[in-house]
Structures are given as structure tokens and as C-alpha cells.
C-alpha atoms as a PDB file:
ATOM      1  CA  UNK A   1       0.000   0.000   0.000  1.00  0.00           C
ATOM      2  CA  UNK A   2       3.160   2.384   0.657  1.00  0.00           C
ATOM      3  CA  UNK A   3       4.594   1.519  -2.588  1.00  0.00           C
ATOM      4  CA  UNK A   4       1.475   2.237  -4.671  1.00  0.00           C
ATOM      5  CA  UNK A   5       1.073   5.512  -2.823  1.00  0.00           C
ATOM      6  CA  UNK A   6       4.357   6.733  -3.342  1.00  0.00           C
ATOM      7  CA  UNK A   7       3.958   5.818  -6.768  1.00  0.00           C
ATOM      8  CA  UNK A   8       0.690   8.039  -7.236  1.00  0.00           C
ATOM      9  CA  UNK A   9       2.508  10.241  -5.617  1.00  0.00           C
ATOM     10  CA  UNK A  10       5.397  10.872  -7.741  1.00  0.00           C
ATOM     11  CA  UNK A  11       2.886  11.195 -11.046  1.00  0.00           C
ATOM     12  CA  UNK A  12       0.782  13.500  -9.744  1.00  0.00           C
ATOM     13  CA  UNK A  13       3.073  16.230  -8.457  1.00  0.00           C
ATOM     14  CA  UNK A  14       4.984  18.190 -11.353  1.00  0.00           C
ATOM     15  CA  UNK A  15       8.278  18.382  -9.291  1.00  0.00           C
ATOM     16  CA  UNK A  16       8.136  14.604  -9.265  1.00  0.00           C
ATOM     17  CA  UNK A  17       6.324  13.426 -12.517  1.00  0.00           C
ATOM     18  CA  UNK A  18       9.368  13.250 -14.967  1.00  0.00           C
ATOM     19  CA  UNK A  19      11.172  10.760 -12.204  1.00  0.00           C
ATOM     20  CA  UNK A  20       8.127   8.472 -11.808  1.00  0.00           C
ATOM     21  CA  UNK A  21       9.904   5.284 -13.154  1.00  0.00           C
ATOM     22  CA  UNK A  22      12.142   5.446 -10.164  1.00  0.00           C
ATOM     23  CA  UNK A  23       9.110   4.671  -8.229  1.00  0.00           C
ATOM     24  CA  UNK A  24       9.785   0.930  -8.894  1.00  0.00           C
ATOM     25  CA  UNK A  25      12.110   1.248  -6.046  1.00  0.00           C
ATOM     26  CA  UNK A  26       9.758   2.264  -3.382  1.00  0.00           C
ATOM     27  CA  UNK A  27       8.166  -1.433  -2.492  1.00  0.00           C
ATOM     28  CA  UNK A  28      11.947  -2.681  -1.461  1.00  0.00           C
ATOM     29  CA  UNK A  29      12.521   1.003   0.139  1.00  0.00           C
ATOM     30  CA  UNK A  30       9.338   1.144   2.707  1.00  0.00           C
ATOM     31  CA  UNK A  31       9.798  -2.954   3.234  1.00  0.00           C
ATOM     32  CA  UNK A  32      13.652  -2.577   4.383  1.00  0.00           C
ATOM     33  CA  UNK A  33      12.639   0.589   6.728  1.00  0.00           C
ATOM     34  CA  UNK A  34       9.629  -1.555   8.225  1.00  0.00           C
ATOM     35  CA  UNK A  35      12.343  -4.546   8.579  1.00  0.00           C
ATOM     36  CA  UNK A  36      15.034  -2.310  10.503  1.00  0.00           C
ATOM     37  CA  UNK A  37      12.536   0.011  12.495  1.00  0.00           C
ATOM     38  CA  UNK A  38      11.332  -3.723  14.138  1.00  0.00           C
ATOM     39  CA  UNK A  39      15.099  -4.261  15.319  1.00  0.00           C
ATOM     40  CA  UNK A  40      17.043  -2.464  18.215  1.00  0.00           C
ATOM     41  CA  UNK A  41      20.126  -1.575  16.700  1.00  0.00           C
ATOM     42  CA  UNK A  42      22.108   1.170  18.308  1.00  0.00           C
ATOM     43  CA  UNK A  43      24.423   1.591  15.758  1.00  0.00           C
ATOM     44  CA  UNK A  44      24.630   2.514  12.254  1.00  0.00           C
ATOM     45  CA  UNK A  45      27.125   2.558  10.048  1.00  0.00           C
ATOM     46  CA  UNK A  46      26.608   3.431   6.319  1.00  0.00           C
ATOM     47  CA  UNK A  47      28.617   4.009   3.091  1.00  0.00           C
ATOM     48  CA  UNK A  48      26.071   5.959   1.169  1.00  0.00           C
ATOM     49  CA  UNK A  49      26.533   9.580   1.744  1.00  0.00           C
ATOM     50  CA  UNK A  50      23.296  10.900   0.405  1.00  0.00           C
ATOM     51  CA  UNK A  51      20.727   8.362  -2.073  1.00  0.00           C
ATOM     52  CA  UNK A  52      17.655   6.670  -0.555  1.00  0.00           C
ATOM     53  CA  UNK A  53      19.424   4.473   1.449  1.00  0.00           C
ATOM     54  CA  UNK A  54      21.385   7.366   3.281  1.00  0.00           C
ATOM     55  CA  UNK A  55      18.116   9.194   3.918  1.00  0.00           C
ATOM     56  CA  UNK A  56      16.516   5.537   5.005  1.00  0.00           C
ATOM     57  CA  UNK A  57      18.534   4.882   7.857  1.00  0.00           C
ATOM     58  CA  UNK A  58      18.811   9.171   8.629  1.00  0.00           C
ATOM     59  CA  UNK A  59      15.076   8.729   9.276  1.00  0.00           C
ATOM     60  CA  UNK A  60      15.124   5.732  11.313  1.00  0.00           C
ATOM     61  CA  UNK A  61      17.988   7.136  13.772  1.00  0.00           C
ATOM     62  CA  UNK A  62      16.047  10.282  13.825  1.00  0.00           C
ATOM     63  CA  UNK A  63      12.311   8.417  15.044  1.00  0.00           C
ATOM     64  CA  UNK A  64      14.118   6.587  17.295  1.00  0.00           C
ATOM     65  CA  UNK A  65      15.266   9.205  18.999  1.00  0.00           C
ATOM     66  CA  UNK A  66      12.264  11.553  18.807  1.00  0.00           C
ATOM     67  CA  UNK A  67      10.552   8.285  20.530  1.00  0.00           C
ATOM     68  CA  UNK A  68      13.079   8.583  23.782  1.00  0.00           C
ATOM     69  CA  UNK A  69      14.355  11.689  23.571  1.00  0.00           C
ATOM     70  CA  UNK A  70      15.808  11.327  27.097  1.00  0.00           C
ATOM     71  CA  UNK A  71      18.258   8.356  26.514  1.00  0.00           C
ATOM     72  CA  UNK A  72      20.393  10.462  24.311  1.00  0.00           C
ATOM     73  CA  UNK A  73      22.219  10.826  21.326  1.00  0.00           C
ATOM     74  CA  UNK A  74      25.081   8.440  22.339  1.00  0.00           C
ATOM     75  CA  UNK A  75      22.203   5.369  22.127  1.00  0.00           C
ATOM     76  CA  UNK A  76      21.297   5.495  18.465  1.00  0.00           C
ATOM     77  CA  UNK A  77      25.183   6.162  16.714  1.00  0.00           C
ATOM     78  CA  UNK A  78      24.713   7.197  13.324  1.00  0.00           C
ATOM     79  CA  UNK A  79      28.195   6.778  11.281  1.00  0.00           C
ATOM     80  CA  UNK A  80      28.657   8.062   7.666  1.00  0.00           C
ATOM     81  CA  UNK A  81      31.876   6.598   5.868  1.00  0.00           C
ATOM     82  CA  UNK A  82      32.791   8.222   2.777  1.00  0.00           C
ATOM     83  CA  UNK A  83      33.374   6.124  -0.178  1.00  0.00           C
ATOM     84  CA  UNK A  84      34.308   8.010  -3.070  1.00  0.00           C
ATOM     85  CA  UNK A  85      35.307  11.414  -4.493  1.00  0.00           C
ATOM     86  CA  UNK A  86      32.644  14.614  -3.691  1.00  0.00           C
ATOM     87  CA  UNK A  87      34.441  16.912  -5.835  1.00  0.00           C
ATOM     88  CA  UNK A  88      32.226  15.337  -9.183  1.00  0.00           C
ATOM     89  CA  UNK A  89      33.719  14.295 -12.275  1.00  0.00           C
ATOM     90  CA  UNK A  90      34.901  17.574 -13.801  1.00  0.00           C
ATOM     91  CA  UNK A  91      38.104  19.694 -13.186  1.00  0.00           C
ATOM     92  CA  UNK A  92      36.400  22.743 -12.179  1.00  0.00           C
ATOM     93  CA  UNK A  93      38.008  23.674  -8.806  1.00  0.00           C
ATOM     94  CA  UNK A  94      35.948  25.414  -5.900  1.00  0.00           C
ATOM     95  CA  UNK A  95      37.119  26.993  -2.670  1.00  0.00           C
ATOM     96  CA  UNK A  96      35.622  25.187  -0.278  1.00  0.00           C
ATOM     97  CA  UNK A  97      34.122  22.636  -2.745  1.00  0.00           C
ATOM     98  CA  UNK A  98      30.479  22.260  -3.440  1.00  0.00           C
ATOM     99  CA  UNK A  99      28.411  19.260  -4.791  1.00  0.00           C
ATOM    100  CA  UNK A 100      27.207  20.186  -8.226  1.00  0.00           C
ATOM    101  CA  UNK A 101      23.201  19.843  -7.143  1.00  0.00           C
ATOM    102  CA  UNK A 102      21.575  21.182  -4.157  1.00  0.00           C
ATOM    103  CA  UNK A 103      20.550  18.215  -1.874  1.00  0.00           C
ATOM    104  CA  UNK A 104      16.552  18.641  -0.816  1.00  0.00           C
ATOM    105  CA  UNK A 105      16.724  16.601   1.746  1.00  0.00           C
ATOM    106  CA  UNK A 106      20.023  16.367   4.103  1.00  0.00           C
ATOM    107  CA  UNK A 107      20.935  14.265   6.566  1.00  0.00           C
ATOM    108  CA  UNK A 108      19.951  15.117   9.878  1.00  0.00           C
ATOM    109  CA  UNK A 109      21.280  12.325  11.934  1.00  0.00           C
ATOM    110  CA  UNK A 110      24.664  11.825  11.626  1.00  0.00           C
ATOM    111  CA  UNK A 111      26.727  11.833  14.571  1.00  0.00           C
ATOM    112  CA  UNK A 112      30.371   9.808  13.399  1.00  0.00           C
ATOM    113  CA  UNK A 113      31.698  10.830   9.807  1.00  0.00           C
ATOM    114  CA  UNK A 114      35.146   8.965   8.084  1.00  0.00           C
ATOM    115  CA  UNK A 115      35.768  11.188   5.524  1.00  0.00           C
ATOM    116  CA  UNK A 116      39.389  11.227   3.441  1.00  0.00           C
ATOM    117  CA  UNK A 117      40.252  14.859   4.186  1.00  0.00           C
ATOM    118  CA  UNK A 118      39.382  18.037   4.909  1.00  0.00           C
ATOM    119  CA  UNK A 119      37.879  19.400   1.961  1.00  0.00           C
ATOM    120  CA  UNK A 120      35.429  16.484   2.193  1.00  0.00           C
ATOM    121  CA  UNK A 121      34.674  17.492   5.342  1.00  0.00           C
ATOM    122  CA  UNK A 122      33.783  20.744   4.238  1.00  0.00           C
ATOM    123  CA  UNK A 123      31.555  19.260   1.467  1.00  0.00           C
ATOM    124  CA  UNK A 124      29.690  17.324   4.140  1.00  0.00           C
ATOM    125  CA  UNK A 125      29.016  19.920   6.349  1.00  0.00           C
ATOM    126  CA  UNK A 126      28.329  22.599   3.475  1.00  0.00           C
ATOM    127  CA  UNK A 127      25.744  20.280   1.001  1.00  0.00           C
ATOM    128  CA  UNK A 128      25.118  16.845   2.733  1.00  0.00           C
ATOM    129  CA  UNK A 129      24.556  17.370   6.582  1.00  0.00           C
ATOM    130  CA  UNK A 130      21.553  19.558   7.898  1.00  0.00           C
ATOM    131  CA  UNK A 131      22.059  23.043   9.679  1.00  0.00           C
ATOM    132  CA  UNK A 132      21.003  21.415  12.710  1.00  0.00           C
ATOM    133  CA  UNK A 133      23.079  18.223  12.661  1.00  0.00           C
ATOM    134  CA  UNK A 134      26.058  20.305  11.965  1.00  0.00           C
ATOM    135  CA  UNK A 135      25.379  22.802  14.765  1.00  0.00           C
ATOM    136  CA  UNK A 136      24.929  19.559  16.825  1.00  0.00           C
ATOM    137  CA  UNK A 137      28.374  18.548  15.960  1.00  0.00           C
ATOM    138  CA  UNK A 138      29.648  15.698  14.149  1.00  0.00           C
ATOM    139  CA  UNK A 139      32.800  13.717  15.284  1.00  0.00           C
ATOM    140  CA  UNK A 140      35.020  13.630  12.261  1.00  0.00           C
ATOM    141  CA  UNK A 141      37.876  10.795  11.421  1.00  0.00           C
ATOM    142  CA  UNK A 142      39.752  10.984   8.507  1.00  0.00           C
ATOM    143  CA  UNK A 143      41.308   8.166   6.471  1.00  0.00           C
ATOM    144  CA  UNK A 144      42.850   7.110   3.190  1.00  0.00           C
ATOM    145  CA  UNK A 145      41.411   4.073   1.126  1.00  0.00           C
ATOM    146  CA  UNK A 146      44.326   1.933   0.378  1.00  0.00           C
ATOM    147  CA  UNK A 147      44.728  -0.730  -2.202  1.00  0.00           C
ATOM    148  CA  UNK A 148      47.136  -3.481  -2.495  1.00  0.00           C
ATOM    149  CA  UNK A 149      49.388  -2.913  -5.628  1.00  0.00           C
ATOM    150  CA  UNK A 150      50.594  -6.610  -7.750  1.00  0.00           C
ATOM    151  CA  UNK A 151      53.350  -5.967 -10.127  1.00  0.00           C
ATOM    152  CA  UNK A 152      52.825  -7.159 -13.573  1.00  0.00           C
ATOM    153  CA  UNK A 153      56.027  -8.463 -15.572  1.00  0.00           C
ATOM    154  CA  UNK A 154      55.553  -5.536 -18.380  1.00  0.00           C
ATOM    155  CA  UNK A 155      57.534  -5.219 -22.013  1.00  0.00           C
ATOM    156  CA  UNK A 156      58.601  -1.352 -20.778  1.00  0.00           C
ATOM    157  CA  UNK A 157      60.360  -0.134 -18.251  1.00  0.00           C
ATOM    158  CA  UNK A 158      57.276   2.915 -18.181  1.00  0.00           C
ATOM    159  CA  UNK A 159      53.695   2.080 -17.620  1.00  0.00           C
ATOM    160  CA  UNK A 160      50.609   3.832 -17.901  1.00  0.00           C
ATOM    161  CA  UNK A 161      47.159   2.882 -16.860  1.00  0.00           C
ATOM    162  CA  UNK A 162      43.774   4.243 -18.367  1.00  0.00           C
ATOM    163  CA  UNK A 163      41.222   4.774 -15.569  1.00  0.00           C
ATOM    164  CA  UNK A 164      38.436   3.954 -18.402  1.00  0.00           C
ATOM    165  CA  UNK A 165      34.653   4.907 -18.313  1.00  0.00           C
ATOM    166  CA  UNK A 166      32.503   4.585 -21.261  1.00  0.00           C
ATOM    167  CA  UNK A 167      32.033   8.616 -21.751  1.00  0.00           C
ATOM    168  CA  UNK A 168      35.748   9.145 -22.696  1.00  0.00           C
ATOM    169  CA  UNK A 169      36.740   5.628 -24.136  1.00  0.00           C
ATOM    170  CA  UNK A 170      37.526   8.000 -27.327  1.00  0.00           C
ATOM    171  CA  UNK A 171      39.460  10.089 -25.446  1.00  0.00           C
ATOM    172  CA  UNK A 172      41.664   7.338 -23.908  1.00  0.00           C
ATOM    173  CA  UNK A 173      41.802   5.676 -27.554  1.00  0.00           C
ATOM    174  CA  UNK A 174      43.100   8.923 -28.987  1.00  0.00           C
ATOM    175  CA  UNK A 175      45.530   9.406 -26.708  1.00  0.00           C
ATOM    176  CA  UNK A 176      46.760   5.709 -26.535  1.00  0.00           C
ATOM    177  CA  UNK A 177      47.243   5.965 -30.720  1.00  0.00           C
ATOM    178  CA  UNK A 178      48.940   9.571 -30.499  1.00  0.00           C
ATOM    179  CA  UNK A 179      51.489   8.130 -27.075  1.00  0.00           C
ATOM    180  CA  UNK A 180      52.394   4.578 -28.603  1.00  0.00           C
ATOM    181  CA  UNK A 181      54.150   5.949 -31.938  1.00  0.00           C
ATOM    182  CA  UNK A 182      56.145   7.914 -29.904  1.00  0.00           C
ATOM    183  CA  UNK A 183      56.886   6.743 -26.633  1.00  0.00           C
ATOM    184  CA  UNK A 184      58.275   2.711 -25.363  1.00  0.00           C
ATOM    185  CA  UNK A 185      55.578   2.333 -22.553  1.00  0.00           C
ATOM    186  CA  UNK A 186      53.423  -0.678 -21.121  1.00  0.00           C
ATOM    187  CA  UNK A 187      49.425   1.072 -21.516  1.00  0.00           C
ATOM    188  CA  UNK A 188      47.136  -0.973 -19.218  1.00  0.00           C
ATOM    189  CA  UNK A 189      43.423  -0.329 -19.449  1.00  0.00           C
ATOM    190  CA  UNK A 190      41.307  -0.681 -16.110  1.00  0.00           C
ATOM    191  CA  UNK A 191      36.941  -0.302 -17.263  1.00  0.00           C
ATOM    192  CA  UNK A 192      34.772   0.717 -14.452  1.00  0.00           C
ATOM    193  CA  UNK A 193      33.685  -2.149 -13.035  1.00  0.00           C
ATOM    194  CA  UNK A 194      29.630  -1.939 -13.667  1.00  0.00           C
ATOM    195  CA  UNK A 195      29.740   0.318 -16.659  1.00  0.00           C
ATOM    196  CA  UNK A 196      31.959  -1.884 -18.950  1.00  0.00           C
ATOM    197  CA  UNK A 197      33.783  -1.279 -21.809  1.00  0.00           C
ATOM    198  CA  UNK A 198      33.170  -1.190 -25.874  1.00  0.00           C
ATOM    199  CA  UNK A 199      34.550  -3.693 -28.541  1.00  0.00           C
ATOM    200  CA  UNK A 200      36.341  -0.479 -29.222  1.00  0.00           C
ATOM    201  CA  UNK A 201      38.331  -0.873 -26.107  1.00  0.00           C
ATOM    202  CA  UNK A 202      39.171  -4.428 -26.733  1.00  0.00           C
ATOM    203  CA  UNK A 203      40.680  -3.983 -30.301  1.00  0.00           C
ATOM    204  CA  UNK A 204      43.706  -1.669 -29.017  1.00  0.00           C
ATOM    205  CA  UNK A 205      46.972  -3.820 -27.982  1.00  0.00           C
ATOM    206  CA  UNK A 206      46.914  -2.249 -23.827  1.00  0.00           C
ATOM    207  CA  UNK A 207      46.579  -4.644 -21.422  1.00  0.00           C
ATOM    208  CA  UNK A 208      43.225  -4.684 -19.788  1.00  0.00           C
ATOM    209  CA  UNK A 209      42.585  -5.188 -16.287  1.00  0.00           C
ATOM    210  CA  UNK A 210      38.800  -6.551 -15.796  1.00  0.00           C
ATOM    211  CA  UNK A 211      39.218  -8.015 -11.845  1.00  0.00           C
ATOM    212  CA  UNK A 212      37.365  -5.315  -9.944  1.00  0.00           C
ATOM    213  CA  UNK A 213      39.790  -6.216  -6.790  1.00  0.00           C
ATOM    214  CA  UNK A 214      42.923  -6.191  -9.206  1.00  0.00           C
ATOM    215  CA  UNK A 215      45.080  -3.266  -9.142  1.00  0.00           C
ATOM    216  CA  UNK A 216      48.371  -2.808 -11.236  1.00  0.00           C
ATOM    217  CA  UNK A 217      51.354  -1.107  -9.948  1.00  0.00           C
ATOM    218  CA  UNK A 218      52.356   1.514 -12.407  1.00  0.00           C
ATOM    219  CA  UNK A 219      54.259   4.836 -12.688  1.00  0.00           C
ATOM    220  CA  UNK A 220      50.902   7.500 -12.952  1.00  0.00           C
ATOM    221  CA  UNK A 221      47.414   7.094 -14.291  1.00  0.00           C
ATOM    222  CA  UNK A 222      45.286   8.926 -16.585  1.00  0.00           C
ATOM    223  CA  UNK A 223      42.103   9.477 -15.260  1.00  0.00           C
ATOM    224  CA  UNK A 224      39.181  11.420 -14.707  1.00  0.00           C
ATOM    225  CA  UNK A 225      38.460  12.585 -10.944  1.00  0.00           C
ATOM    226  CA  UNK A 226      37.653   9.279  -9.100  1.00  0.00           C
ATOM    227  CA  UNK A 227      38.065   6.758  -6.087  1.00  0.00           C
ATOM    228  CA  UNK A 228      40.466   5.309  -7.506  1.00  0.00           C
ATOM    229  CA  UNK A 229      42.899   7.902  -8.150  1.00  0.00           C
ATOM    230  CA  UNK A 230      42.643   8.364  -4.158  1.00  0.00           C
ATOM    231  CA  UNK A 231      43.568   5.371  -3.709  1.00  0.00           C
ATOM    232  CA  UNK A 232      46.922   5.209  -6.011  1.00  0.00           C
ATOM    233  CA  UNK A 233      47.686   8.348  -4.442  1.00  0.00           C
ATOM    234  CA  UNK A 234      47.482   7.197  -1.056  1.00  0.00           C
ATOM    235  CA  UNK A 235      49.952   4.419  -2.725  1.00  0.00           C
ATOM    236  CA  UNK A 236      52.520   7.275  -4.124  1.00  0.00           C
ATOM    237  CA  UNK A 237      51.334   6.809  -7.033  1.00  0.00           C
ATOM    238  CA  UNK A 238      49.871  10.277  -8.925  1.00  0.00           C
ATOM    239  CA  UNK A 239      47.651  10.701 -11.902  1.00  0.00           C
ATOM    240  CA  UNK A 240      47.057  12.973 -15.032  1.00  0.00           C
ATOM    241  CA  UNK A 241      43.520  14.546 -14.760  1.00  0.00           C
ATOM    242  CA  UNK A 242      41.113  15.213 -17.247  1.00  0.00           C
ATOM    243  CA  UNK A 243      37.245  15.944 -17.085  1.00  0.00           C
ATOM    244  CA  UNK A 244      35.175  13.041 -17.703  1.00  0.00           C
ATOM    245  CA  UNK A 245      33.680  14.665 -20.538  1.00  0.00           C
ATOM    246  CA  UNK A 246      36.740  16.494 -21.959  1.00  0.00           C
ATOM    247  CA  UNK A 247      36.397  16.113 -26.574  1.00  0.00           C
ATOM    248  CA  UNK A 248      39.921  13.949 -27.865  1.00  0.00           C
ATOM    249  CA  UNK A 249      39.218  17.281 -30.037  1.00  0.00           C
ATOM    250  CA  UNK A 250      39.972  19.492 -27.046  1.00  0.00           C
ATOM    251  CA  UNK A 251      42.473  16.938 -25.677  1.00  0.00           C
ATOM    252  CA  UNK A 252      46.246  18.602 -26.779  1.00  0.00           C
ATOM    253  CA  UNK A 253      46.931  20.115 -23.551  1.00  0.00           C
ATOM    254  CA  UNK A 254      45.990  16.924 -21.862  1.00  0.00           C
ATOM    255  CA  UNK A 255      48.448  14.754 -24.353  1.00  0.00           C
ATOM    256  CA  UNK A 256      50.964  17.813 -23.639  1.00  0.00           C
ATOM    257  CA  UNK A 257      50.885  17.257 -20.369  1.00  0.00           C
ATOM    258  CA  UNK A 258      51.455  13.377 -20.394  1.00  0.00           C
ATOM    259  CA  UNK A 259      54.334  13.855 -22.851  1.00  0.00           C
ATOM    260  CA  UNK A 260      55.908  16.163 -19.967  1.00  0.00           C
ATOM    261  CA  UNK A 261      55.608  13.565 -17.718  1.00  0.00           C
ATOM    262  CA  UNK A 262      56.671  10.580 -19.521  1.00  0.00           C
ATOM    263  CA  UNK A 263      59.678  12.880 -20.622  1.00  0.00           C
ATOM    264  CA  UNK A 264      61.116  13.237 -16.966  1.00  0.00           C
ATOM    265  CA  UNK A 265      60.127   9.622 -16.101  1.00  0.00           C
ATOM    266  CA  UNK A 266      61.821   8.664 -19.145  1.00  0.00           C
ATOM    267  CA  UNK A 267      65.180  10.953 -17.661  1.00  0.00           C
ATOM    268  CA  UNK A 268      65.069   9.621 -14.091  1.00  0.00           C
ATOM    269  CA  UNK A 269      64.953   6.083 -14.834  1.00  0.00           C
ATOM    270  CA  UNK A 270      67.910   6.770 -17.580  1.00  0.00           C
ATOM    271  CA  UNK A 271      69.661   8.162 -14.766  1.00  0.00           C
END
């Protein structure tokens, strides 16, 4: 009965009506709140940082508490790790940095956040987290995701790895054509691992790397903003950045800047 009346619901307002499809989820979204509303769990600890799932469990802390107000924050924990990059998928730098959409409905419940640094932090407090949860105060960790590195016997004595997504396989193709008549290197090609990848992808001679818990160690990435290049970083290991978007027509200062790079790798390892 929940599910049919969200459903209604979302056709017959106009701010809704153009997302009513998404109203398929609503059935498994009311039965999982039902589900964890029956069981007395003082602690929750969740990876989403703002879809339904986020809001889910913000509402169920937050009716628990309104139900005993006198026990006290400290008996319904509410703990938000972060799990990827805030700063969205373009190269567009803000001071502090701002999600690209305005959330309508924050989080109000949070009391634990593990975020990677400080600007994320900022991005919590500033788009995710409610006025009142923030004047509340949130205790804030920070930590780096780390991934174990395997090193691959490689042709080259240089080696590259394409952070791929399907919006700038072109991108990646052009620049792997334009970098292997010039340059010695070992190209490795990691897809995003629900995405995929085109027959496109397959055709060039890079190695790809399809295990989604398979990591090559290599001497810098190219990559649009992600987890990932977090997580090579937090390895030593930095990255060229482009916008996920960004034409192969609009692309020279990009190759420009790889060139550079392989150029002094090419000098130190000489040396």
C-alpha cells in the first residue's frame, strides 16, 4: 500500500512526474525501513553519503530518537563513511568545494563521519549534513582508502594505466594511438567495473585489467576525478587529470601534459 502511494505520488506532483519510473524502487525502500525500524540496533554505520538508502537509515535514527528523547544521542550512533570522491567528475576547482546539485533533503542524523580529508569534510558539512546536525556537531575521522598494488612483468620499463569509463573511451583511444608511436611504454586499461567497456576498447593492444579487486602497480594514471585515483595516491602513485567529458578534439593540452611527464620519467629512470 506504501509503494502504490508513493507511486501516485510521484505522477501526480509536477516536481516529481518526470522521475516516476524510479518509483519501482519504493516497495523494497518502505519494506527494508519496516524490517530495521522492528530491530534495536544502536548503531549505524553506512557508506552511502546521500541516495535513498542514506536518507533511510537518517530517518530511522532520527524516530528513534524523537521516541526517547531522554536516553540520548550516544544510544542510536549514526556513522557516515565516505566512499568516493565529492568533488564530481569535472576539473572545475571550488574553494571550499560544493556538490554540483543542491541536496533537498540532508541528513539530519549523523553523529560519526570517516571522511578522506578536509575538503570532504567541508563538502559534508556545506551540502550533505543539515544546519542542525552540523550545529549539533559531528565527530570527524579521517582516512585514506588503500589498495594493495601486484606488479605485472611488463615489455617497458614505463607504464601507464587508463582509468576507463565509457564517456571518454575515445578520449583514452586517442591518446593511446597519439602516445604509442612515440613513446616505449606498457598502456594498461582498467573499465569501471559496472559500466563496462566497448569492442572499441578491446581492439587496441593495452593490457586490460577486468578483476574489480585487481590493481596494477604503475608509474601514474590517466584518469578522470575518481576513487580510484585516491587510492593510487594514497599508494605514491599520482595521476594525469582530465574531465570526464573532456572532446579527444579538445584533448592537446591533456596529451601535452602526459608527454611532460613521460619525458622526466623517461630521464630519471635513464639516470
Amino acid at each position: 500500500m506504501l509503494a502504490v502511494t508513493a507511486s501516485r505520488k510521484f505522477v501526480s506532483r509536477r516536481q516529481t512526474k518526470n522521475w516516476a519510473l524510479q518509483s519501482y524502487t519504493a516497495f523494497r525502500w518502505f519494506a527494508v525501513r519496516i524490517a530495521l525500524e522492528k530491530l534495536e540496533i544502536k548503531r549505524f554505520v553506512i557508506a552511502e553519503h546521500y541516495d535513498r538508502w542514506a536518507v533511510l537509515a537518517d530517518k530511522i535514527i532520527s524516530r528513534r530518537r524523537s521516541r526517547s528523547p531522554s536516553i540520548g544521542v550516544g544510544q542510536a550512533e549514526f556513522i557516515l563513511m565516505q566512499h568516493g570522491t565529492l568533488s564530481g567528475l569535472t576539473l572545475e576547482c571550488q574553494s571550499p568545494a560544493r556538490l554540483p546539485f543542491t541536496l533537498k533533503c540532508r541528513l539530519a542524523s549523523v553523529t560519526q563521519l570517516y571522511a578522506y580529508d578536509d575538503a570532504s569534510r567541508l563538502t559534508f558539512e556545506g551540502d550533505v549534513f543539515s544546519a542542525s546536525c552540523v550545529a549539533r556537531g559531528v565527530d570527524v575521522n579521517y582516512f585514506k582508502p588503500m589498495i594493495e598494488l601486484v606488479q605485472l612483468h611488463s615489455e617497458h620499463r614505463l607504464r601507464i594505466l587508463f582509468v576507463g569509463h565509457p564517456i571518454c573511451e575515445d578520449l583514452h583511444i586517442s591518446l593511446y594511438e597519439s602516445l604509442s608511436l612515440e613513446y616505449d611504454v606498457s598502456f594498461y586499461y582498467k573499465p569501471h567495473p559496472t559500466a563496462g567497456f566497448s569492442e572499441s576498447v578491446k581492439q587496441k593492444k593495452w593490457g586490460i585489467i577486468v578483476g574489480r579487486n585487481f590493481f596494477p602497480e604503475v608509474d601514474f594514471l590517466i584518469a578522470y576525478p575518481s576513487t580510484l585515483v585516491s587510492e593510487y595516491a594514497a599508494s605514491g602513485i599520482p595521476a594525469v587529470l582530465h574531465s570526464l567529458d573532456l572532446d579527444k578534439n579538445f584533448s592537446t593540452g591533456l596529451l601535452e601534459s602526459v608527454k611532460t611527464k613521460l619525458d622526466l620519467l623517461a630521464c630519471e629512470k635513464r639516470s
